[in-house]
C-alpha atoms as a PDB file:
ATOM      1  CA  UNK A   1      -7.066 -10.129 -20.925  1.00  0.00           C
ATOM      2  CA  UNK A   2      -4.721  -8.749 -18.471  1.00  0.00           C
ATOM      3  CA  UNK A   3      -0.822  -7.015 -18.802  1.00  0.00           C
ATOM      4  CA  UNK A   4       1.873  -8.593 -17.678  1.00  0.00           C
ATOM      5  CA  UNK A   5       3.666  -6.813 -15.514  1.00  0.00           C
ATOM      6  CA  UNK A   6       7.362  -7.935 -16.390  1.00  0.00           C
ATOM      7  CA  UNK A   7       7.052  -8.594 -20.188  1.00  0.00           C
ATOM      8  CA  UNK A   8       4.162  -6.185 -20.749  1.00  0.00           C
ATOM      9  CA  UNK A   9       2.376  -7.889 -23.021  1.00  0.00           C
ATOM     10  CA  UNK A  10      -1.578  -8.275 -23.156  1.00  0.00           C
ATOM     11  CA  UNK A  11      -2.129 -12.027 -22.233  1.00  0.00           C
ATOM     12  CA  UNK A  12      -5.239 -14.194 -21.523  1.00  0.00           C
ATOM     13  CA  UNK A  13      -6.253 -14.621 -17.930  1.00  0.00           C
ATOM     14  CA  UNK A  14      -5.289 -18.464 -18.259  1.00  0.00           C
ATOM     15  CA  UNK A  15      -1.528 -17.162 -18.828  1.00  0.00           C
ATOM     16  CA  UNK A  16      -1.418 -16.146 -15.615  1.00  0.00           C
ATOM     17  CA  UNK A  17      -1.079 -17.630 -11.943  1.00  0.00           C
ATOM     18  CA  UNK A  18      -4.091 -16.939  -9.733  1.00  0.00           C
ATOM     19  CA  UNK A  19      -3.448 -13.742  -8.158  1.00  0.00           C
ATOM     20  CA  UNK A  20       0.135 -12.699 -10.156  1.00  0.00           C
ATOM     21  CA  UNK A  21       0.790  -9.757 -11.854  1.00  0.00           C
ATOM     22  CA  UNK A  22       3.228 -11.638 -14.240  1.00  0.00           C
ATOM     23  CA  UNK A  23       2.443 -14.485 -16.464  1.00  0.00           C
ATOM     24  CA  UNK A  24       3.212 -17.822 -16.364  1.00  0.00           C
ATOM     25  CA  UNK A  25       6.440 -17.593 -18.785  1.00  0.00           C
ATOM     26  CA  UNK A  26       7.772 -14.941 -16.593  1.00  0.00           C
ATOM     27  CA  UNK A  27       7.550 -16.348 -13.309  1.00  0.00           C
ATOM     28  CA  UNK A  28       9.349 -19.637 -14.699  1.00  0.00           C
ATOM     29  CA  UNK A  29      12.247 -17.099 -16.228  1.00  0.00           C
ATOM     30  CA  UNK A  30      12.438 -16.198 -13.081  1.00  0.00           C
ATOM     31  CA  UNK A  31      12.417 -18.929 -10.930  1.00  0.00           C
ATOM     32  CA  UNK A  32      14.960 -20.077 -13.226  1.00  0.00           C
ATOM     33  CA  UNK A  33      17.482 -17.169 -12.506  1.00  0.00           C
ATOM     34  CA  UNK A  34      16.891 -17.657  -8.820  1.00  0.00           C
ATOM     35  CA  UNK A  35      17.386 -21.417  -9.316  1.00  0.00           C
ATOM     36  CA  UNK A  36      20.085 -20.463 -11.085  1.00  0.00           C
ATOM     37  CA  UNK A  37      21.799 -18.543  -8.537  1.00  0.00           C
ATOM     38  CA  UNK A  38      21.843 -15.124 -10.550  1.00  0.00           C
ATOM     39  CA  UNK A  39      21.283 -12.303  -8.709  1.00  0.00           C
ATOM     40  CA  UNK A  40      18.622  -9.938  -9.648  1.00  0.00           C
ATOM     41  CA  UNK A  41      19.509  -6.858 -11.586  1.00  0.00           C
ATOM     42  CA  UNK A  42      17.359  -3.712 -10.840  1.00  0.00           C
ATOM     43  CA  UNK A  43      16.592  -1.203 -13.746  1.00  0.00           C
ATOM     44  CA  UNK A  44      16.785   2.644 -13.420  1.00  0.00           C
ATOM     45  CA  UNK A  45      13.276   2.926 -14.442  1.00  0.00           C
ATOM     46  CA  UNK A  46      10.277   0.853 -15.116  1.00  0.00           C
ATOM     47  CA  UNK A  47       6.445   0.998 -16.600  1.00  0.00           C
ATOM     48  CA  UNK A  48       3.988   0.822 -13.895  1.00  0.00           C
ATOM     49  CA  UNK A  49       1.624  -1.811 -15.067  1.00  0.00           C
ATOM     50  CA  UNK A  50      -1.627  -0.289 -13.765  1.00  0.00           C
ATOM     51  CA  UNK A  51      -1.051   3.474 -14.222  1.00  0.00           C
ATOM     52  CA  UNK A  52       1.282   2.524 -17.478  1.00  0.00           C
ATOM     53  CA  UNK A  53       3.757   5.329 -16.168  1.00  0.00           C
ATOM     54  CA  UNK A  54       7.373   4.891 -16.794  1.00  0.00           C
ATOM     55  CA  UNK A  55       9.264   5.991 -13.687  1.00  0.00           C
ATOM     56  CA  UNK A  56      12.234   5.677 -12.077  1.00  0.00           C
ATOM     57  CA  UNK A  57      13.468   2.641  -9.606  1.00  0.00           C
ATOM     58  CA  UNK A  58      12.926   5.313  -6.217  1.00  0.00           C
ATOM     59  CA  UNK A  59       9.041   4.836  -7.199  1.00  0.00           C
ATOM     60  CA  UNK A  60       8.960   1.768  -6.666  1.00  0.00           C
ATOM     61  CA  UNK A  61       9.067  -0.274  -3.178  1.00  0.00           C
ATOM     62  CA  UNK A  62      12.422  -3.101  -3.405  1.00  0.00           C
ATOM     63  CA  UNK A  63      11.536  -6.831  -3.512  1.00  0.00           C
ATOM     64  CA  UNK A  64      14.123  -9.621  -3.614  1.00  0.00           C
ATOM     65  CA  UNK A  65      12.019 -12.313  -4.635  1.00  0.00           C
ATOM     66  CA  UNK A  66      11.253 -10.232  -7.833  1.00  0.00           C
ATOM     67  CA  UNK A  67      13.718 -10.915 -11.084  1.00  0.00           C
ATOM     68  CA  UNK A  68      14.293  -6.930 -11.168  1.00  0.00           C
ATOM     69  CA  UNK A  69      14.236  -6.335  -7.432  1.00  0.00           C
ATOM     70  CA  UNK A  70      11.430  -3.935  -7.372  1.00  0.00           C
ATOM     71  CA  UNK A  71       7.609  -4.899  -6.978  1.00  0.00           C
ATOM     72  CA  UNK A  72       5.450  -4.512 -10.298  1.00  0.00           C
ATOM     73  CA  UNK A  73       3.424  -2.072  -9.105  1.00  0.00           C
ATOM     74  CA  UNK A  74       4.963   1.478  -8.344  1.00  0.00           C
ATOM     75  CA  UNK A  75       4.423   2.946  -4.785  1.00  0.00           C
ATOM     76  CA  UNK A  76       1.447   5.663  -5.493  1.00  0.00           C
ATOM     77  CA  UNK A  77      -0.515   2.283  -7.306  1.00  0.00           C
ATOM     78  CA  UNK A  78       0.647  -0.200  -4.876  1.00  0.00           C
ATOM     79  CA  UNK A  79      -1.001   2.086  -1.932  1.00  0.00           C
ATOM     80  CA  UNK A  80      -4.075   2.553  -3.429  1.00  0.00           C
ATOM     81  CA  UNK A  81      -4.600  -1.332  -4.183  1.00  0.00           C
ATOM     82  CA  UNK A  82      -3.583  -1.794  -0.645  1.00  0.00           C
ATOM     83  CA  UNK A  83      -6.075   1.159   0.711  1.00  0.00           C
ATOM     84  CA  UNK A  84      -8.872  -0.187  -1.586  1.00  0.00           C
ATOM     85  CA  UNK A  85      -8.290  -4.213  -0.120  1.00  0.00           C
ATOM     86  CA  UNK A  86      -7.655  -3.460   3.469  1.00  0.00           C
ATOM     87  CA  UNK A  87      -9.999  -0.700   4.377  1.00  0.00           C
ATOM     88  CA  UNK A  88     -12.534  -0.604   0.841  1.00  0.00           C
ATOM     89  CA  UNK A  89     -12.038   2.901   0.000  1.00  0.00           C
ATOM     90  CA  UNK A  90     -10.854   4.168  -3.385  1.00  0.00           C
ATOM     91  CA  UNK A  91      -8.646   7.454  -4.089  1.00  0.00           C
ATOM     92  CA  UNK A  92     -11.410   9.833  -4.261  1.00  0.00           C
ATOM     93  CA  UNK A  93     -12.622   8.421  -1.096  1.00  0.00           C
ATOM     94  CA  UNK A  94      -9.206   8.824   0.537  1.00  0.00           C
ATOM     95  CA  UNK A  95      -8.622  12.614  -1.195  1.00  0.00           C
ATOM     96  CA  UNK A  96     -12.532  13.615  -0.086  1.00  0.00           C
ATOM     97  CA  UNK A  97     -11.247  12.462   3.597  1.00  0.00           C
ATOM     98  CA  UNK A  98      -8.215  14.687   3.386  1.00  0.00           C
ATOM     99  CA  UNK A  99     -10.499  17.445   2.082  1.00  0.00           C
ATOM    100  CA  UNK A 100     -13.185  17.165   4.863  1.00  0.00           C
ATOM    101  CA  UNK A 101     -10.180  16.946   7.325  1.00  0.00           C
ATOM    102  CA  UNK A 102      -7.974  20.036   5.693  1.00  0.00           C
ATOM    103  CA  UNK A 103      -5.121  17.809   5.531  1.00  0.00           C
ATOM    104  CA  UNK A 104      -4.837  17.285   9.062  1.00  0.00           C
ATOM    105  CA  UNK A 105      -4.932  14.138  11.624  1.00  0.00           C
ATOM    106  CA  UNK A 106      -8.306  14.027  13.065  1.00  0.00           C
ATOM    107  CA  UNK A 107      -7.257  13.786  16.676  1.00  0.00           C
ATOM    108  CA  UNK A 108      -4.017  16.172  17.194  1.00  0.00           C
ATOM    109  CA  UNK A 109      -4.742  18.524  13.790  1.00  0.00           C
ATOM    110  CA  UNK A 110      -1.610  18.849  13.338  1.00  0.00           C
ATOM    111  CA  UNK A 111      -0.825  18.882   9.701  1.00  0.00           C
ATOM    112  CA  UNK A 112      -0.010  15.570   7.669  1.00  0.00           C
ATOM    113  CA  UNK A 113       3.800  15.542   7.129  1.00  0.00           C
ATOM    114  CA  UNK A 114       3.631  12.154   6.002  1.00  0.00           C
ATOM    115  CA  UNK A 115       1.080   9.677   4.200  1.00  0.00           C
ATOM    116  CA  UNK A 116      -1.686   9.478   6.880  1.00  0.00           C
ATOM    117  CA  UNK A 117      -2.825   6.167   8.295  1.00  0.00           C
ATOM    118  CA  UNK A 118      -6.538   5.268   7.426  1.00  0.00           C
ATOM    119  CA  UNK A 119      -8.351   4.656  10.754  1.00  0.00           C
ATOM    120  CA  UNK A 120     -10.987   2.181  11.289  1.00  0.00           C
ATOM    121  CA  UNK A 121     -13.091   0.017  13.668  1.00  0.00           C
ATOM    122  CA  UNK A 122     -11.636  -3.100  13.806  1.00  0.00           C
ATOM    123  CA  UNK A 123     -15.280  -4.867  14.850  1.00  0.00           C
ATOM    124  CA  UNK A 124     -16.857  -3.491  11.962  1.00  0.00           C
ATOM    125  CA  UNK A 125     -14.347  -1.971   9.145  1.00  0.00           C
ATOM    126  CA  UNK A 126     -16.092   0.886   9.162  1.00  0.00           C
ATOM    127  CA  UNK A 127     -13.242   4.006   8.270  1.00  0.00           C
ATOM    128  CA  UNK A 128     -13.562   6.329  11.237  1.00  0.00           C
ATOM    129  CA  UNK A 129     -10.765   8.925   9.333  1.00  0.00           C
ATOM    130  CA  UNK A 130      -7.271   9.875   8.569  1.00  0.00           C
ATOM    131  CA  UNK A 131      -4.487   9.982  11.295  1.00  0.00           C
ATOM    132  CA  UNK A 132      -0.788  10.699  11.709  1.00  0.00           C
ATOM    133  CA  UNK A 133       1.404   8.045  12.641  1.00  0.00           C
ATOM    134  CA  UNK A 134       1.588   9.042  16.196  1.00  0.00           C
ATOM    135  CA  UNK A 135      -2.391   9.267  16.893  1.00  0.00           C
ATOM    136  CA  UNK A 136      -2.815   6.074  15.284  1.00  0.00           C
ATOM    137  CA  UNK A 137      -0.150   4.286  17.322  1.00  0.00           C
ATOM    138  CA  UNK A 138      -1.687   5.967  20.396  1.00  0.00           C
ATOM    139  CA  UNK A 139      -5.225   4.474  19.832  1.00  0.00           C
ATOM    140  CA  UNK A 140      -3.825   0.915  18.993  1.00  0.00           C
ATOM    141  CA  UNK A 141      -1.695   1.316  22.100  1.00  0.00           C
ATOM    142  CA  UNK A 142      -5.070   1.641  23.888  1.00  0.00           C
ATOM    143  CA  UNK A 143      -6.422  -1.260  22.382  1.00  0.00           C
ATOM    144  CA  UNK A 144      -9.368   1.422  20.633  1.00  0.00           C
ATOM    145  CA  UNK A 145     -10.927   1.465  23.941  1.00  0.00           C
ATOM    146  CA  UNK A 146     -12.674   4.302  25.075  1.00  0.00           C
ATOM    147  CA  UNK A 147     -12.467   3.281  28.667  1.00  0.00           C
ATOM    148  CA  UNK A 148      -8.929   2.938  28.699  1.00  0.00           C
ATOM    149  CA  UNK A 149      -8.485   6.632  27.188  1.00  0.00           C
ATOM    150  CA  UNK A 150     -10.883   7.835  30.005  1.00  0.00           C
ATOM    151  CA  UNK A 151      -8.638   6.135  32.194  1.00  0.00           C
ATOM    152  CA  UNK A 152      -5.677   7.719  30.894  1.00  0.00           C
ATOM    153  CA  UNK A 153      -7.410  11.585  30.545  1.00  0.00           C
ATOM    154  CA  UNK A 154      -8.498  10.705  34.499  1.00  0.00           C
ATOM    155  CA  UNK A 155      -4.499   9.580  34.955  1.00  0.00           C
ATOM    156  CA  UNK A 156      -3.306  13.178  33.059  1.00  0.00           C
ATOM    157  CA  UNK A 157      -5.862  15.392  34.845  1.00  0.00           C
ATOM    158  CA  UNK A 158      -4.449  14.454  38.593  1.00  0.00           C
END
């Protein structure tokens, strides 16, 4: 059984498109509208299907290809799904990280002013830590090579 996330109702798996958070009758309401030509409207608040929260429209991120605008999922849910598929790490994993790191990037320690980026080896997935956006734009910039940062301490040092 699974809860759609536009209707709300408790439907059977087979109601529901591989991989959608809205069943079947849903999506065809709403590829109607769009067929349709009428324009999404986008509620003041909404149920979060997963954490079954109602909150307003600013919690959630905007979508134009949803009927309502807004994705199903509000933001806080939506990044943990996305944390837990990209890098395999749930919320207690992420909140033990921030712990261990005192709510600081790993590489500058300056404090987290917004949602840090999880850092990881892209050879083997493996999470390395938590960085600020401008340490983890730094490393990609030097392709995560440790050579090329030696290179560019050697560069700073002169």
């Amino acid at each position: 059984m699974k809860i759609c996330s536009q209707c709300s109702e408790t439907k059977p798996e087979g109601d529901f498109y591989k991989g959608r958070p809205e069943c079947k009758t849903c999506t065809k309401a709403r590829q109607k509208l769009y067929r349709d030509g009428i324009v999404p409207v986008i509620p003041e608040r909404k149920v979060c299907p997963r954490c079954r929260i109602d909150k307003p429209e600013g919690e959630y991120h905007r979508n134009a290809n949803r009927p309502d605008g807004l994705l199903a999922y509000c933001k806080l849910c939506w990044s943990e799904m996305e944390r837990l598929r990209k890098y395999g790490i749930t919320r207690e994993e992420f909140d033990r990280l921030m712990l261990e790191q005192e709510g600081a990037c790993a590489i500058c320690t300056d404090p987290f002013v917004q949602s840090p980026h999880v850092d990881h080896d892209h050879q083997t997935g493996a999470v390395r830590g938590l960085l600020c956006d401008y340490c983890n734009h730094g490393l990609g910039k030097f392709r995560d090579s440790a050579r090329n940062l030696r290179r560019a301490i050697d560069y700073l040092s002169r």
